[in-house]
N, C-alpha and C. Protein backbone atom coordinates (compact mmCIF):
# COMPACT_ATOMS: atom_id res chain seq x y z
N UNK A 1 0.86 -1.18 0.00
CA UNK A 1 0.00 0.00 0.00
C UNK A 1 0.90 1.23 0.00
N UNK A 2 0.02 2.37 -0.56
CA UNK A 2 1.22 3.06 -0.65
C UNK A 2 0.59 4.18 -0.07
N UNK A 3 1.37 5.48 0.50
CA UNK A 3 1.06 6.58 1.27
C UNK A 3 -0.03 7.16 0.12
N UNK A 4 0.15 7.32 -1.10
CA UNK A 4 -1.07 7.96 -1.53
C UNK A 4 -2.47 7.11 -1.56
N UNK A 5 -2.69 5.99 -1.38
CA UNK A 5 -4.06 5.32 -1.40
C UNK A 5 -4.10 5.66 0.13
N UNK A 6 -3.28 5.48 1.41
CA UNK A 6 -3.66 6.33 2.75
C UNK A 6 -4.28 7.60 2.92
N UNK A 7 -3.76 8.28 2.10
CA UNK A 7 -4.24 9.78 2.44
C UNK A 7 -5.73 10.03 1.59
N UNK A 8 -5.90 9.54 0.66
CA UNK A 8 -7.02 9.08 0.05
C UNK A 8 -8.23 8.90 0.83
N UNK A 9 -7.71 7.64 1.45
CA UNK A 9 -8.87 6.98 2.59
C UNK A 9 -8.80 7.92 3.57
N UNK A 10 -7.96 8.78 4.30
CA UNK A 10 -7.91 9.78 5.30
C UNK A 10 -8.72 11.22 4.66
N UNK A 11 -9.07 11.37 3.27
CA UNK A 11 -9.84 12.73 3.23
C UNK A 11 -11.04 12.02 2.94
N UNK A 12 -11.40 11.01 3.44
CA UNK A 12 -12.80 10.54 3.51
C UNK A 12 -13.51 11.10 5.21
N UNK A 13 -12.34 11.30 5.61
CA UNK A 13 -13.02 12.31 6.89
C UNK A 13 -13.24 13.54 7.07
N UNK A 14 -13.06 14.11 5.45
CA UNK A 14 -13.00 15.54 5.73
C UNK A 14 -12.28 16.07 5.86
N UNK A 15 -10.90 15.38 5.74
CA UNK A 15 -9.73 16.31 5.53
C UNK A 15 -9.40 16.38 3.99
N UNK A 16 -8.54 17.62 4.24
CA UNK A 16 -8.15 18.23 2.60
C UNK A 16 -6.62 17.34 2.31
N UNK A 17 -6.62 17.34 1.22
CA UNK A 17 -5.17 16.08 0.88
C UNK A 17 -3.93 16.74 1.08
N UNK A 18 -4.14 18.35 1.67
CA UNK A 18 -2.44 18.38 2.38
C UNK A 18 -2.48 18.32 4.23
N UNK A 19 -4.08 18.29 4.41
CA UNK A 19 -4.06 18.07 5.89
C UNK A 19 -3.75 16.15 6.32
N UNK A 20 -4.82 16.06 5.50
CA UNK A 20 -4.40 14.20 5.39
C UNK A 20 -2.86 13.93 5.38
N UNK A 21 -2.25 14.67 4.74
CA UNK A 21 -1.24 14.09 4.22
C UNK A 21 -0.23 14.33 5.82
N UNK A 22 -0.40 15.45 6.17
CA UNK A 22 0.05 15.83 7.24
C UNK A 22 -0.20 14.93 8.50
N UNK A 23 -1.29 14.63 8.24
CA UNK A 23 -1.04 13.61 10.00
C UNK A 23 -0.88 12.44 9.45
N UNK A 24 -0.59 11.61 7.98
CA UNK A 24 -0.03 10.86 7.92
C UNK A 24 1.75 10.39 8.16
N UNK A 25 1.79 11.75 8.15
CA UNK A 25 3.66 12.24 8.04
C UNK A 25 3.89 12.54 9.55
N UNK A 26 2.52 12.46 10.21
CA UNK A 26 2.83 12.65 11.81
C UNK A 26 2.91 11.33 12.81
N UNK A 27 1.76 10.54 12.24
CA UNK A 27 2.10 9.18 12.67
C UNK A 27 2.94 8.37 12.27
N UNK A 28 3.39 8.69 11.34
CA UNK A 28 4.58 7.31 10.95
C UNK A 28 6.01 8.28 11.64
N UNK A 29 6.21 9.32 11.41
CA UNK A 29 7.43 10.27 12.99
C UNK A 29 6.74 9.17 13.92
N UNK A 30 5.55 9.39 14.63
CA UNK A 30 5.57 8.78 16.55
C UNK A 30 6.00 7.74 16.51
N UNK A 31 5.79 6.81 15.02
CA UNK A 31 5.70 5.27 15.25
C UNK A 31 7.21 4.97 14.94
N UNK A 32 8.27 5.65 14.44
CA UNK A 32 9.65 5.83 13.94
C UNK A 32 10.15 6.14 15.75
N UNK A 33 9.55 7.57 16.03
CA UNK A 33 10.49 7.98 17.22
C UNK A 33 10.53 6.43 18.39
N UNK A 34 9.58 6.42 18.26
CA UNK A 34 9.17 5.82 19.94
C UNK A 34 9.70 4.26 19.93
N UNK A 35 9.91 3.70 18.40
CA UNK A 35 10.25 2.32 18.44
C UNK A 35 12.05 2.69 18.45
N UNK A 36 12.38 3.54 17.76
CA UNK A 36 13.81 3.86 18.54
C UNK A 36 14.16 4.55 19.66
N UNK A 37 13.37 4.66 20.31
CA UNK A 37 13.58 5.56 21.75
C UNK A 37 13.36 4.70 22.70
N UNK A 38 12.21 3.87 22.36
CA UNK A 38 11.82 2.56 23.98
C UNK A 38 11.77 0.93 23.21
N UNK A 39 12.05 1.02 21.68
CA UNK A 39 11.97 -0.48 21.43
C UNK A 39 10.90 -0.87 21.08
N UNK A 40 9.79 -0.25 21.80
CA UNK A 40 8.35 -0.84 21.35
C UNK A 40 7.44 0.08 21.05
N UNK A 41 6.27 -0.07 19.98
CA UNK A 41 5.10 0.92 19.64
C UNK A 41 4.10 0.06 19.75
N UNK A 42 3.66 -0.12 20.48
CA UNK A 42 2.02 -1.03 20.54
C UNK A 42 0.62 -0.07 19.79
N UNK A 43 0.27 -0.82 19.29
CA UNK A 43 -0.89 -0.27 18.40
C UNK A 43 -2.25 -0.49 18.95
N UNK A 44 -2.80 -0.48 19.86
CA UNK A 44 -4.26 -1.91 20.20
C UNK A 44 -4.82 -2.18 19.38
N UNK A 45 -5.24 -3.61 19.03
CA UNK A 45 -5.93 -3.44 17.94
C UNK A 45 -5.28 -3.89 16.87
N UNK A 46 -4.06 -3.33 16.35
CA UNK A 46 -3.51 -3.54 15.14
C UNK A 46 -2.16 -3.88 15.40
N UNK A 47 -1.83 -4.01 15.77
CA UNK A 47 0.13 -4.49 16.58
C UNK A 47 1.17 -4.07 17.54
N UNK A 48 2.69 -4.99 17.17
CA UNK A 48 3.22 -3.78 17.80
C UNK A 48 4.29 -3.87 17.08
N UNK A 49 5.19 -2.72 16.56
CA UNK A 49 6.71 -2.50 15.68
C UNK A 49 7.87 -2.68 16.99
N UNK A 50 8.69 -3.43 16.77
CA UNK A 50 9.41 -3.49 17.48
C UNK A 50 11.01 -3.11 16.57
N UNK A 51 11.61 -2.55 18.23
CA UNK A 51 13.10 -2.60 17.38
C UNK A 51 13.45 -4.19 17.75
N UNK A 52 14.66 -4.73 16.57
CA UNK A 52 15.19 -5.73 16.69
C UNK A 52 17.20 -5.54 16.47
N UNK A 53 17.61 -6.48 17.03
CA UNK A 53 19.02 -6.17 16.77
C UNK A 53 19.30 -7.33 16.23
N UNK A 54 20.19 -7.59 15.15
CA UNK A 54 20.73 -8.75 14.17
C UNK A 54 22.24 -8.60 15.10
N UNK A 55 22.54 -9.75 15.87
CA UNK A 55 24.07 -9.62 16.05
C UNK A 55 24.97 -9.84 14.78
N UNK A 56 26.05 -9.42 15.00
CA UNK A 56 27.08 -9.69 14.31
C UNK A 56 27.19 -11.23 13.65
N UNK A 57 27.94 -11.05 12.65
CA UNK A 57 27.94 -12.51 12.17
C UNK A 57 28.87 -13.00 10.71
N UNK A 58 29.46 -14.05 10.81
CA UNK A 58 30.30 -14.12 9.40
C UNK A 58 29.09 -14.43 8.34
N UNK A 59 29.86 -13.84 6.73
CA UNK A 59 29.19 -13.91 5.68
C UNK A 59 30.19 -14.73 4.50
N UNK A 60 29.80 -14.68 3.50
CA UNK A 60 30.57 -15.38 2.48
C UNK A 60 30.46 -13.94 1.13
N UNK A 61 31.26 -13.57 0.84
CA UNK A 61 30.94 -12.68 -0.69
C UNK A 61 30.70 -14.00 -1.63
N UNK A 62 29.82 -14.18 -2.37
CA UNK A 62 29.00 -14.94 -3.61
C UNK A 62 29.92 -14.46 -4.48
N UNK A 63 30.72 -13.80 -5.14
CA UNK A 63 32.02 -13.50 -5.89
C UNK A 63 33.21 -14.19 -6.26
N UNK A 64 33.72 -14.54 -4.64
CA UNK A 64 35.13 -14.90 -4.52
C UNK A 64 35.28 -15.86 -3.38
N UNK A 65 34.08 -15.87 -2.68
CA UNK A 65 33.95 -16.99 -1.31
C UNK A 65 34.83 -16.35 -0.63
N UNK A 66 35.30 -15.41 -0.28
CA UNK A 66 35.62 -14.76 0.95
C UNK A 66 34.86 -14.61 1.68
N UNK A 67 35.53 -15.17 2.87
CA UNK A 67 34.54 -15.13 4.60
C UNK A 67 34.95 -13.45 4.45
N UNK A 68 33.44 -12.73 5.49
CA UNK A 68 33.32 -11.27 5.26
C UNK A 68 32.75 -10.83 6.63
N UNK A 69 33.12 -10.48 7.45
CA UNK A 69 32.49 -9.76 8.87
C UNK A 69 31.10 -8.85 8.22
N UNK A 70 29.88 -9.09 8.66
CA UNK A 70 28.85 -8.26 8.72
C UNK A 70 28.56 -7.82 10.11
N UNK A 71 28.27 -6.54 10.31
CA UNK A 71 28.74 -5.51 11.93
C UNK A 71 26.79 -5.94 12.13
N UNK A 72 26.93 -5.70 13.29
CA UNK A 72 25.31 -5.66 13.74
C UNK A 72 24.68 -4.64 13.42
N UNK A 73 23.49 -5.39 13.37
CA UNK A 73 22.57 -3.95 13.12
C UNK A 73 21.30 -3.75 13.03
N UNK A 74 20.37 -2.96 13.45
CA UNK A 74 19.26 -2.32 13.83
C UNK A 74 17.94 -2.71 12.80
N UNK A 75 17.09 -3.94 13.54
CA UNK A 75 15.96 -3.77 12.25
C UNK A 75 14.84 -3.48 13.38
N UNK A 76 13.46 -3.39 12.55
CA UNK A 76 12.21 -3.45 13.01
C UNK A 76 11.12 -4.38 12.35
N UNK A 77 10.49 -5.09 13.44
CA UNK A 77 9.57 -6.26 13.38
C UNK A 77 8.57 -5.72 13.27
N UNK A 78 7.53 -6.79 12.73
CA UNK A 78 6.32 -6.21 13.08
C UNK A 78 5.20 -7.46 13.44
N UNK A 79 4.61 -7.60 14.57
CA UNK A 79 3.76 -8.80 15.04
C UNK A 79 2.71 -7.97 15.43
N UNK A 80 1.73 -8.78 14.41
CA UNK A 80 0.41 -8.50 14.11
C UNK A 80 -0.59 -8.73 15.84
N UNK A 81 -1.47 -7.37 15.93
CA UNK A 81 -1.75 -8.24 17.03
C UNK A 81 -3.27 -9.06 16.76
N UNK A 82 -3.98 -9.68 17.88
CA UNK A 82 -4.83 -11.10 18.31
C UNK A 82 -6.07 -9.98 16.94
N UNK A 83 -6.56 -8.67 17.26
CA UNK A 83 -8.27 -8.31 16.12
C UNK A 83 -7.40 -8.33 14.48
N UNK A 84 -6.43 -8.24 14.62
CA UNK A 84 -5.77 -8.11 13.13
C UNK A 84 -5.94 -9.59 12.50
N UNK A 85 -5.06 -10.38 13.48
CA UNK A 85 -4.78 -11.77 12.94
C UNK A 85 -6.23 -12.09 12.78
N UNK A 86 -7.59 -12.36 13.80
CA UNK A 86 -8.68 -12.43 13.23
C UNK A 86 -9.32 -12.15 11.97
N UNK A 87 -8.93 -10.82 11.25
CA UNK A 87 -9.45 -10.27 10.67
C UNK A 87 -9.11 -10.86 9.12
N UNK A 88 -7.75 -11.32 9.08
CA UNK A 88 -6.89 -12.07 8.19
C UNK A 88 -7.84 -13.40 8.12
């Protein structure tokens, strides 16, 4: 889905498509800040984004088969919560 079919469905409330657009660009900031600030964004209802950390780990380059250090690093999950998975 893409941010413009969102804002779409958001001026079905009466907002104008640069106000829509605006608190779409406001919730995905809270849901960005807060999963890097505490790790977790719980949604009720609809989930929660979590931060995740990939440790460190050897790789192979597909090239030359050189073993290759990959450094850790920062992802985000996403587990659907219990009215979502229903809804599926």
């Amino acid at each position: 889905m893409s941010k413009t079919i969102i804002v779409k469905n958001l001026q079905e409330t009466g907002l104008s498509e640069k106000q829509a657009s605006a608190a779409l660009e406001t919730v995905l900031k809270t849901i960005k800040t807060e999963t890097a600030e505490k790790g977790k964004f719980p949604i009720k209802g609809f989930g929660t984004f979590e931060k995740r950390v990939r440790a460190a780990r050897k790789g192979r380059n597909p090239q030359t088969g050189e073993e290759i250090d990959i450094a850790e690093s920062n992802n985000v999950g996403f587990k659907a919560g219990k009215e979502f998975k229903e809804e599926l």
